[in-house]
C-alpha atoms as a PDB file:
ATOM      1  CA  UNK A   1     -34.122 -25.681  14.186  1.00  0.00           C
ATOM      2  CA  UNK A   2     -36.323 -24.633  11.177  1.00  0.00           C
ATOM      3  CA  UNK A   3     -35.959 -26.078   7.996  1.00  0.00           C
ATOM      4  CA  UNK A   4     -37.351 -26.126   4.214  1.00  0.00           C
ATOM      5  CA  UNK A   5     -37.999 -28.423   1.952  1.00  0.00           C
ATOM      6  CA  UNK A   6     -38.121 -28.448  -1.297  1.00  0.00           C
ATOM      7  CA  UNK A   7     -40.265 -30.989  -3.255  1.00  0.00           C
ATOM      8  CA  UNK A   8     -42.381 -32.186  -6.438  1.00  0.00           C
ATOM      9  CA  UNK A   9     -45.278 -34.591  -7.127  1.00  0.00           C
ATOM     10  CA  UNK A  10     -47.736 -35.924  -9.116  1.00  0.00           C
ATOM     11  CA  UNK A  11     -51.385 -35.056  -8.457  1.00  0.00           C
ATOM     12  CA  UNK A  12     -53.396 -37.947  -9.749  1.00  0.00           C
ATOM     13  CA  UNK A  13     -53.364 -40.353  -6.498  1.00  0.00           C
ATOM     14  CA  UNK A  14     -53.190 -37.395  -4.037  1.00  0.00           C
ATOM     15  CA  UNK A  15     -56.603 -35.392  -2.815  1.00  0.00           C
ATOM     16  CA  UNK A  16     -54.685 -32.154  -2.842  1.00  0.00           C
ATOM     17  CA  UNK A  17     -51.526 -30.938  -0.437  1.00  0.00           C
ATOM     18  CA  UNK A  18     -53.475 -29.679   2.376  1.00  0.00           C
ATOM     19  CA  UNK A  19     -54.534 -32.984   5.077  1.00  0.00           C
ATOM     20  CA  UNK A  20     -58.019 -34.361   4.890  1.00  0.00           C
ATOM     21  CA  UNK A  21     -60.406 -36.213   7.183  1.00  0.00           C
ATOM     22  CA  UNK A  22     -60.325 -39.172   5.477  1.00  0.00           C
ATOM     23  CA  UNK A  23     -58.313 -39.048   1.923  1.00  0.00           C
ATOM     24  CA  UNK A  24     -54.972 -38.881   1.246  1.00  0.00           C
ATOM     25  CA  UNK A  25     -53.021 -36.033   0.768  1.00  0.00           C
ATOM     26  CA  UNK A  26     -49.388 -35.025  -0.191  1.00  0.00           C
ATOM     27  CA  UNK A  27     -48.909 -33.001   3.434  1.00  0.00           C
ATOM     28  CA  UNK A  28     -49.360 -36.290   5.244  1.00  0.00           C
ATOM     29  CA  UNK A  29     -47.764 -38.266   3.280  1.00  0.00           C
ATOM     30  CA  UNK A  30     -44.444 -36.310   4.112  1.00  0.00           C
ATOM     31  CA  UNK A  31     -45.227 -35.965   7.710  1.00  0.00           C
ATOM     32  CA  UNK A  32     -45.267 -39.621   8.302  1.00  0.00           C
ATOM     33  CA  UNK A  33     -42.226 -39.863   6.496  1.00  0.00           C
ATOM     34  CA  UNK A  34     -40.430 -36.971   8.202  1.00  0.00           C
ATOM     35  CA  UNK A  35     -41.810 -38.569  11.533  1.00  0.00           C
ATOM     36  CA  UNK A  36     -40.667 -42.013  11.031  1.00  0.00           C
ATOM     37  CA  UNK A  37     -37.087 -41.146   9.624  1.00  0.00           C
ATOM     38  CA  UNK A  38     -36.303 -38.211  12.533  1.00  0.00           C
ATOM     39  CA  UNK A  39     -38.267 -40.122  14.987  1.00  0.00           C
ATOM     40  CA  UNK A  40     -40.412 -37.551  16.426  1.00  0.00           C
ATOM     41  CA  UNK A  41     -43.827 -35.996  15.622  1.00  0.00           C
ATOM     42  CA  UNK A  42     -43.244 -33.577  12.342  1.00  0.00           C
ATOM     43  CA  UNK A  43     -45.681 -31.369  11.504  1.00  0.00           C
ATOM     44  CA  UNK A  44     -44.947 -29.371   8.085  1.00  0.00           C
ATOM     45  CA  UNK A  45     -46.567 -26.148   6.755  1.00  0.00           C
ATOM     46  CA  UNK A  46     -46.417 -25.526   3.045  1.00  0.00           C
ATOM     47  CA  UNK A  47     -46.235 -22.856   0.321  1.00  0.00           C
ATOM     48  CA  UNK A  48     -49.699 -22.888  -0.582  1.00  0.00           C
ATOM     49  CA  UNK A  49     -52.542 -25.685  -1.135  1.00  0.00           C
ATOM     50  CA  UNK A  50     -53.140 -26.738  -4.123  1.00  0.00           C
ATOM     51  CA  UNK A  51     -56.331 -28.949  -5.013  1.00  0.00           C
ATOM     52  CA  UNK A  52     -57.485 -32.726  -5.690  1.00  0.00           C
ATOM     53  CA  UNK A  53     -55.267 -34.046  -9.246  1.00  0.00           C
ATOM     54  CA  UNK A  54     -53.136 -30.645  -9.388  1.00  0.00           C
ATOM     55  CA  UNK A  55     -49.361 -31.324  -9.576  1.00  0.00           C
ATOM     56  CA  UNK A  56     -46.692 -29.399  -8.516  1.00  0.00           C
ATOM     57  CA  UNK A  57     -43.134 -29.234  -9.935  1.00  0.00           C
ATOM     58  CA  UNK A  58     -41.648 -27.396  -7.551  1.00  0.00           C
ATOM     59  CA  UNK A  59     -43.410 -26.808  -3.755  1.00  0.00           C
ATOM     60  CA  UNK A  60     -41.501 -25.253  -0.887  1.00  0.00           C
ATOM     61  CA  UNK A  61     -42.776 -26.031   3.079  1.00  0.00           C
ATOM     62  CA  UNK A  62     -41.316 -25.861   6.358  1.00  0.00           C
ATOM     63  CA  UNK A  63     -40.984 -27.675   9.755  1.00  0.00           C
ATOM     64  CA  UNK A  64     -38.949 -27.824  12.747  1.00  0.00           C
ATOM     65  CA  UNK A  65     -37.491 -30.342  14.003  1.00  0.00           C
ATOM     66  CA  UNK A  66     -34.676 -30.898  17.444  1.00  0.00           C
ATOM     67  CA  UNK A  67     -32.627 -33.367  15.036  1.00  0.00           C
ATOM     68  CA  UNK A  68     -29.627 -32.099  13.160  1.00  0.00           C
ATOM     69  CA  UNK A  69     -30.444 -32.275   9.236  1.00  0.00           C
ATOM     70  CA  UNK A  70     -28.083 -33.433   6.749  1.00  0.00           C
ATOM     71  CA  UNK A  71     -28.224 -33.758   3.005  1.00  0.00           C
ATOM     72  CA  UNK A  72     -28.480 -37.483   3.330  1.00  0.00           C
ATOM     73  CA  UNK A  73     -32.161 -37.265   4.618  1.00  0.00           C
ATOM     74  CA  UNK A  74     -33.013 -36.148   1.367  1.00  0.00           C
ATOM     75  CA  UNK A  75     -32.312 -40.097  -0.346  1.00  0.00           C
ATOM     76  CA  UNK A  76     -33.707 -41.276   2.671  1.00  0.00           C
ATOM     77  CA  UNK A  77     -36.587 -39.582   1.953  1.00  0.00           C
ATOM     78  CA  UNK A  78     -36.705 -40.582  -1.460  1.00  0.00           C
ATOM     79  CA  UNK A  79     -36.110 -44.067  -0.851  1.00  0.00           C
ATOM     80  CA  UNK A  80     -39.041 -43.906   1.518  1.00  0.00           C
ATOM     81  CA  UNK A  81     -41.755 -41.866  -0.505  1.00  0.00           C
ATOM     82  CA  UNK A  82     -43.975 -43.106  -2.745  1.00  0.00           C
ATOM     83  CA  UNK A  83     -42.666 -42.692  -6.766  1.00  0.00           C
ATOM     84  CA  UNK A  84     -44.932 -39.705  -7.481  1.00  0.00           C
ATOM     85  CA  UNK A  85     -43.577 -37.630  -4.803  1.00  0.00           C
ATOM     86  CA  UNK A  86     -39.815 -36.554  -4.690  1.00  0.00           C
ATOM     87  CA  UNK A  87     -37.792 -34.091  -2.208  1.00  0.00           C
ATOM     88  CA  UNK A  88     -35.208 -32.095  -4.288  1.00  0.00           C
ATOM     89  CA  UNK A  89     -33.269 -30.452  -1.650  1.00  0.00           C
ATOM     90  CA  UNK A  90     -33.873 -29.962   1.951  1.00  0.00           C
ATOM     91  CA  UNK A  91     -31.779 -27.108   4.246  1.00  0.00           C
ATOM     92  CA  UNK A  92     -31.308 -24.659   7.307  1.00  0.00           C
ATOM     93  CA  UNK A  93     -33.653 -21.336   7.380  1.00  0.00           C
ATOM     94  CA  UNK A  94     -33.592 -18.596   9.744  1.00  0.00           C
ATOM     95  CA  UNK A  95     -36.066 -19.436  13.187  1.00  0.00           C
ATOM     96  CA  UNK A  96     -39.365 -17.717  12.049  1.00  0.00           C
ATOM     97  CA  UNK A  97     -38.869 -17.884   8.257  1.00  0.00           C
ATOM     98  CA  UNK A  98     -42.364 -18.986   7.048  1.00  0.00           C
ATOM     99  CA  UNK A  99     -42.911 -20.951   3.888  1.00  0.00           C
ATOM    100  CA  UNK A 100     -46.091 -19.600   3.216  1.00  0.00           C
ATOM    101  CA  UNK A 101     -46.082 -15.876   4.459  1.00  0.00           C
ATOM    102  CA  UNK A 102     -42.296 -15.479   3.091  1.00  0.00           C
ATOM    103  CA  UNK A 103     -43.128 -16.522  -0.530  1.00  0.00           C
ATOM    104  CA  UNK A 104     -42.761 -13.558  -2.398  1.00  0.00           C
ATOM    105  CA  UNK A 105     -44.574 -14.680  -5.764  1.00  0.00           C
ATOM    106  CA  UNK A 106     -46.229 -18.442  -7.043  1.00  0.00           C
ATOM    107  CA  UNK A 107     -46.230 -19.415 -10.776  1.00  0.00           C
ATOM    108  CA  UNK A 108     -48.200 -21.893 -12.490  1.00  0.00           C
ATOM    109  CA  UNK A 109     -48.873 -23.338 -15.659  1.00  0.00           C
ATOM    110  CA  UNK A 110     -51.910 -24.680 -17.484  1.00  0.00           C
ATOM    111  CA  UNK A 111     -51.587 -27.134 -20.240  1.00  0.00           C
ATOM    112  CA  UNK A 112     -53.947 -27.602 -22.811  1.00  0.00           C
ATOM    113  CA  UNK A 113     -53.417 -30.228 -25.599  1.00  0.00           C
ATOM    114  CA  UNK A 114     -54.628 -29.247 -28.912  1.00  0.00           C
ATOM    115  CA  UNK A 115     -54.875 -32.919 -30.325  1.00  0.00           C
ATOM    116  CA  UNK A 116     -55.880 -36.382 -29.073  1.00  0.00           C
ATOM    117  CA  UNK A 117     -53.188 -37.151 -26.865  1.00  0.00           C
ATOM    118  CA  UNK A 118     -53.956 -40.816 -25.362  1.00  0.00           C
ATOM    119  CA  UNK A 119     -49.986 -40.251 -23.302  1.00  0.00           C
ATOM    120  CA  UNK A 120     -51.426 -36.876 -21.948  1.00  0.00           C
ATOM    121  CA  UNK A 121     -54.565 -38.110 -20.193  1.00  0.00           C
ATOM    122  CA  UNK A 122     -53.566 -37.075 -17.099  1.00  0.00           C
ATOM    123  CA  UNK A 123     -50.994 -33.831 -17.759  1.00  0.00           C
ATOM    124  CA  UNK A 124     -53.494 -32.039 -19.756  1.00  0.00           C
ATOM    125  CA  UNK A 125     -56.150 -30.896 -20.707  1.00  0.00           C
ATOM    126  CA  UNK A 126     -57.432 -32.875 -24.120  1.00  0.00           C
ATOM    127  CA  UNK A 127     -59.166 -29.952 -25.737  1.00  0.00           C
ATOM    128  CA  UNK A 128     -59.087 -30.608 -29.369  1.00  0.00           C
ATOM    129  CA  UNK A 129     -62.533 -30.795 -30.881  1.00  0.00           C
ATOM    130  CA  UNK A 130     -62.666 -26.768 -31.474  1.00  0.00           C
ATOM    131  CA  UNK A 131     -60.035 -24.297 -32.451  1.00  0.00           C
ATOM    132  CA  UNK A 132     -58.701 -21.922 -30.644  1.00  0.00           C
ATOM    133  CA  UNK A 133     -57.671 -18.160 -30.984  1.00  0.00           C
ATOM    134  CA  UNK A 134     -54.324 -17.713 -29.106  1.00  0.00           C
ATOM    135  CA  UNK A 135     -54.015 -14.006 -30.032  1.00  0.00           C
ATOM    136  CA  UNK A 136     -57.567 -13.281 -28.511  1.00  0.00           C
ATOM    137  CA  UNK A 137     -56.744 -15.515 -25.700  1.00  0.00           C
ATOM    138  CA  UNK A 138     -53.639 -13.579 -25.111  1.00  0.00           C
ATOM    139  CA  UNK A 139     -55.442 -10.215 -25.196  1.00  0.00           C
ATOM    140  CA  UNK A 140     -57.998 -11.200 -22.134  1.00  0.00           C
ATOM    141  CA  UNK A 141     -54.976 -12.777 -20.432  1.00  0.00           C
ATOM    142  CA  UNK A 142     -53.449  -9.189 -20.676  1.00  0.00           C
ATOM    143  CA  UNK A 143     -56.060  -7.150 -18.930  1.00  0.00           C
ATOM    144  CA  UNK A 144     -56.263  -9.644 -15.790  1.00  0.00           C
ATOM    145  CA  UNK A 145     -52.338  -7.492 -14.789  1.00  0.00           C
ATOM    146  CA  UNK A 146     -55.051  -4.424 -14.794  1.00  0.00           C
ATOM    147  CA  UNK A 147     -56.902  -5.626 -11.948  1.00  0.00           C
ATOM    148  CA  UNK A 148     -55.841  -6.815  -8.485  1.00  0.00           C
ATOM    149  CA  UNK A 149     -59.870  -7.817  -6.991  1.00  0.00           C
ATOM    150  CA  UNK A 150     -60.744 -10.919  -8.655  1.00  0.00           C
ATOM    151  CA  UNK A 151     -63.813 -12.486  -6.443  1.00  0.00           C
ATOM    152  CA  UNK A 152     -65.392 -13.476  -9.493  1.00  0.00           C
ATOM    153  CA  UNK A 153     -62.363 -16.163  -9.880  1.00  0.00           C
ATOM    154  CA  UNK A 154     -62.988 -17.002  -6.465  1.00  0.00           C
ATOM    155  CA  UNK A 155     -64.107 -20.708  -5.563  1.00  0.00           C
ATOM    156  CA  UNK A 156     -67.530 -19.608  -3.655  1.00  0.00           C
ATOM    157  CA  UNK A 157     -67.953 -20.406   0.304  1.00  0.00           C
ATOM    158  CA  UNK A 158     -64.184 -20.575   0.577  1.00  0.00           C
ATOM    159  CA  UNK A 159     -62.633 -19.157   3.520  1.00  0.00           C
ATOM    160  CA  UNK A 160     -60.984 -16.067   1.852  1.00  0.00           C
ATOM    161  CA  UNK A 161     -60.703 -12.964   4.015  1.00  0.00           C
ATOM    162  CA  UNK A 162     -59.388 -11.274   0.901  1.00  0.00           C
ATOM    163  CA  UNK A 163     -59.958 -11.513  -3.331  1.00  0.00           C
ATOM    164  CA  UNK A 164     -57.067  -9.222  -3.412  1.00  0.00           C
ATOM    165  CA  UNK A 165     -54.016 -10.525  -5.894  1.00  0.00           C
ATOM    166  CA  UNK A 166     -51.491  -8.959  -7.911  1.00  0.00           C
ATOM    167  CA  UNK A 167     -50.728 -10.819 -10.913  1.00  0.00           C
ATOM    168  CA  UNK A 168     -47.446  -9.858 -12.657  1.00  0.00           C
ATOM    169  CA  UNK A 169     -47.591 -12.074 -15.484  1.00  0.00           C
ATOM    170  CA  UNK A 170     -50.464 -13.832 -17.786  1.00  0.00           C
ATOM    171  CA  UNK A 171     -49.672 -15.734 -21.355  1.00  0.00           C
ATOM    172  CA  UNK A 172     -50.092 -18.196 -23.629  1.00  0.00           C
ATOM    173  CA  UNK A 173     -47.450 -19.869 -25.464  1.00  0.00           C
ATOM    174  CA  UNK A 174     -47.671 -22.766 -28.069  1.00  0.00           C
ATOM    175  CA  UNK A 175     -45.751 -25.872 -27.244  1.00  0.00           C
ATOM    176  CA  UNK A 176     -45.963 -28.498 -30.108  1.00  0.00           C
ATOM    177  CA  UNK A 177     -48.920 -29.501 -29.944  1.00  0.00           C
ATOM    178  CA  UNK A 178     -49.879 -27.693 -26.495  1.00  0.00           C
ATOM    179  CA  UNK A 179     -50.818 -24.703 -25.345  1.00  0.00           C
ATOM    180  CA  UNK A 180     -49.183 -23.257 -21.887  1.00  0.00           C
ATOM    181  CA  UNK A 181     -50.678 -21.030 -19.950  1.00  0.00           C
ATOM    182  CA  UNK A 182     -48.515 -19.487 -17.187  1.00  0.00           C
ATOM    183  CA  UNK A 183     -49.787 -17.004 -14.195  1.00  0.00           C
ATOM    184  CA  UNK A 184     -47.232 -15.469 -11.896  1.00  0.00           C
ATOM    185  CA  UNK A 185     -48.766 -13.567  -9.071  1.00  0.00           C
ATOM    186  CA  UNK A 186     -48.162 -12.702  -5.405  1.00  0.00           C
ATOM    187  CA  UNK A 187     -50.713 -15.357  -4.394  1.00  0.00           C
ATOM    188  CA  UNK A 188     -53.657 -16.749  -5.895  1.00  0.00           C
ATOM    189  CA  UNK A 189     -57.370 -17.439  -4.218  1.00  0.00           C
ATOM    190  CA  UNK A 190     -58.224 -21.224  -4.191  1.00  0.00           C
ATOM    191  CA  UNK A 191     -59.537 -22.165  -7.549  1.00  0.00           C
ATOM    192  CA  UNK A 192     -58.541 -19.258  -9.198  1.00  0.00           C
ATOM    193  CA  UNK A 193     -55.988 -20.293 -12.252  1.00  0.00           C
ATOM    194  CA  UNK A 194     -58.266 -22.642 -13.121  1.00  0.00           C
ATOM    195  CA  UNK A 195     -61.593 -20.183 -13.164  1.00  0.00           C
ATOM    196  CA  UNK A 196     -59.311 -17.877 -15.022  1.00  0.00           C
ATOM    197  CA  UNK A 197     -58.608 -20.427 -17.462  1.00  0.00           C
ATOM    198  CA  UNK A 198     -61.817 -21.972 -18.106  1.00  0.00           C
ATOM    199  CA  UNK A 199     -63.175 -18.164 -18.753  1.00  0.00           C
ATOM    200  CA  UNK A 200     -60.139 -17.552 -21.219  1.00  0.00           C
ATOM    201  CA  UNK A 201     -60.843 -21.210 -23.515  1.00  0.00           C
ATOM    202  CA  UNK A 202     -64.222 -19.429 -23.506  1.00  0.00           C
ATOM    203  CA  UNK A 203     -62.295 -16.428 -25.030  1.00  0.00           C
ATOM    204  CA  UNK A 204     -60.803 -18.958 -27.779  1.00  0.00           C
ATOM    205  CA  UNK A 205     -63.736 -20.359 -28.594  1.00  0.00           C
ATOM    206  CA  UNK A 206     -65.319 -16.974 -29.251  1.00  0.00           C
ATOM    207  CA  UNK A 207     -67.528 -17.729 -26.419  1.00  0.00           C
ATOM    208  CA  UNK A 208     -67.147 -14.009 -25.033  1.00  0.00           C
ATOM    209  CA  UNK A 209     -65.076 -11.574 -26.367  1.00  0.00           C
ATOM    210  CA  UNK A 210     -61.724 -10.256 -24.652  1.00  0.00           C
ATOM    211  CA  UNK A 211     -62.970  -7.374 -23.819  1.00  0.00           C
ATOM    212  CA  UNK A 212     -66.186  -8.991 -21.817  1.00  0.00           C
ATOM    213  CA  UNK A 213     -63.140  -9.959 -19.103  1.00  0.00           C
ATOM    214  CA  UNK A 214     -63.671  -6.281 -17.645  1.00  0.00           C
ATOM    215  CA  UNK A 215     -67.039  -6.868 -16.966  1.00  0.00           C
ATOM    216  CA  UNK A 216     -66.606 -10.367 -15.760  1.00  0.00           C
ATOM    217  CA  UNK A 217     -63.698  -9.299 -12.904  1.00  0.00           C
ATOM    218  CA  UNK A 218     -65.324  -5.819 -12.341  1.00  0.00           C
ATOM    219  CA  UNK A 219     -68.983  -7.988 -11.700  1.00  0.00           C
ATOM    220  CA  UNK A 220     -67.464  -9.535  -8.665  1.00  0.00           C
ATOM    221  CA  UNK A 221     -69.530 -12.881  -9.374  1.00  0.00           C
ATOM    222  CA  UNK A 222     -68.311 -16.218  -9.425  1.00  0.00           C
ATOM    223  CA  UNK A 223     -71.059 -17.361 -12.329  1.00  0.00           C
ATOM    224  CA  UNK A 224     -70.157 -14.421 -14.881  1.00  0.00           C
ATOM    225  CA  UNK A 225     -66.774 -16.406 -15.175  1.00  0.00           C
ATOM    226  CA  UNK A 226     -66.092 -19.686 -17.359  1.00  0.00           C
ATOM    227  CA  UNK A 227     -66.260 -23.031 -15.874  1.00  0.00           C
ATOM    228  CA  UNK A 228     -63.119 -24.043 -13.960  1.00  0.00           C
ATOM    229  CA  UNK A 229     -60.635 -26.263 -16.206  1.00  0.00           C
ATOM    230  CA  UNK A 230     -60.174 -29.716 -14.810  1.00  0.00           C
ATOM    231  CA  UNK A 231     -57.615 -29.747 -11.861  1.00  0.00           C
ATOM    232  CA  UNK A 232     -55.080 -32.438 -14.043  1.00  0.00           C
ATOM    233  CA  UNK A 233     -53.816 -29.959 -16.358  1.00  0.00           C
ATOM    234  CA  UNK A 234     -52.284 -27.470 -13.630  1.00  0.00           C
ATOM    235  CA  UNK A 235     -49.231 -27.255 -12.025  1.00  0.00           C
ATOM    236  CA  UNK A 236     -47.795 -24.940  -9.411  1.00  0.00           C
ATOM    237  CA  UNK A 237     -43.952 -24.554 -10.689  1.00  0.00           C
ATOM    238  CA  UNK A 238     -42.321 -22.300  -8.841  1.00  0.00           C
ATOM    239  CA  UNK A 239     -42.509 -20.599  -5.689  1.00  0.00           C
ATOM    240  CA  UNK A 240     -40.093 -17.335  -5.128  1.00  0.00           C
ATOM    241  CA  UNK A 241     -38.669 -16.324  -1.881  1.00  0.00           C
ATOM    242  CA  UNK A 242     -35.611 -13.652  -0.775  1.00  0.00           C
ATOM    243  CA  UNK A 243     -32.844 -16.848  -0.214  1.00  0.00           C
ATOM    244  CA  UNK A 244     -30.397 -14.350   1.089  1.00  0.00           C
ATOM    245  CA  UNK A 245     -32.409 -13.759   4.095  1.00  0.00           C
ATOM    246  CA  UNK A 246     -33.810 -16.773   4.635  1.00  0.00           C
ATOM    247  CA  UNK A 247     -30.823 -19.206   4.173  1.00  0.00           C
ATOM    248  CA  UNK A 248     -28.891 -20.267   6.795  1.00  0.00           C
ATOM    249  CA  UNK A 249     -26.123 -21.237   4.843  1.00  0.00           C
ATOM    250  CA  UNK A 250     -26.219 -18.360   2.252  1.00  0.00           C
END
């Protein structure tokens, strides 16, 4: 039987989701996990990857397992994982429901804080020693929905066979004293929120003007854009799928 899980963490101790050679990451933390508890050999395939010190609030994969799967494997689970990595809810899915081809959009946020924040070291991004212009911000955030090829937010020598993305949402918000940038899109290149981000503080800073984002996406090159924001102040937060087909128990 196939099932999903769905799950949070904290990025800091974790080199990403996706397994690596020889660092930790949160994909293999939950296999051994899942393969100790069900005793037998779990393998689980996720929503997405997302890199080194990102977090994720809420992260969708799959696996399949021959064990029957009840609600209490979820505080097993929990009582089992590491603190900085928590299942929320684990159930049935249709036999070739996928939880990375099925996902029908991914949102994340960026947060920037806009003071000296010693309790936010690691959730965001301490940017505080220049001001910023939100509305200008806001106005290159708005022409990314114009645009759907964005190689030039592409991490370079990645192993994309497409730069093709449809973004359906792009904005800044003030928080207190942080800024939140959230993306929605259908699915995002690797590196890509935080290219986009990095080239739109540029855009506060009066760095480039808004308008100079056409050029940048329409140049197709990785070093028109800003410098990537640092990985600790993203977070993937929610993942969208079509539950009435996919559910078993729906």
């Amino acid at each position: 039987m196939r099932y999903f899980i769905e799950f949070s963490y904290f990025g800091k101790n974790y080199f990403g989701y996706q397994i690596q050679p020889r660092e930790i990451s949160v994909q293999e933390v939950l296999e051994k996990a899942l393969s100790t508890l069900l005793r037998e050999k779990i393998a689980i395939t996720g929503a997405g990857r997302t890199d080194t010190g990102v977090h994720a609030r809420r992260m969708f994969a799959h696996f399949d397992s021959e064990a029957i799967v009840s609600q209490e494997l979820v505080h097993r689970l929990n009582r089992f994982l590491p603190n900085d990595l928590c299942i929320t809810e684990l159930f049935q899915v249709q036999p070739r429901a996928h939880a990375r081809f099925d996902a029908t959009y991914r949102t994340y946020e960026y947060h920037v804080s806009l003071v000296k924040d010693p309790f936010s070291i690691d959730t965001a991004y301490q940017f505080y020693l220049r001001p910023l212009d939100i509305e200008s911000m806001n106005r290159a955030a708005k022409l990314l929905m114009a645009y759907t090829e964005f190689e030039s937010f592409a991490k370079v020598g990645a192993d994309n066979k497409t730069f093709i993305c449809t973004i359906f949402k792009a904005q800044w918000t003030k928080e207190g004293s942080q800024l939140v940038f959230t993306i929605s899109a259908n699915r995002f290149l690797r590196n890509m929120v935080r290219a986009i981000v990095g080239t739109l503080l540029e855009v506060g800073i009066g760095k480039i003007k808004p308008e100079d984002v056409h050029d940048i996406i329409e140049s197709k090159n990785r070093n028109r854009a800003g410098t990537s924001a640092p990985a600790h102040g993203l977070y993937l937060v929610d993942v969208g799928y079509d539950w009435g087909f996919l559910r078993v128990d729906n």
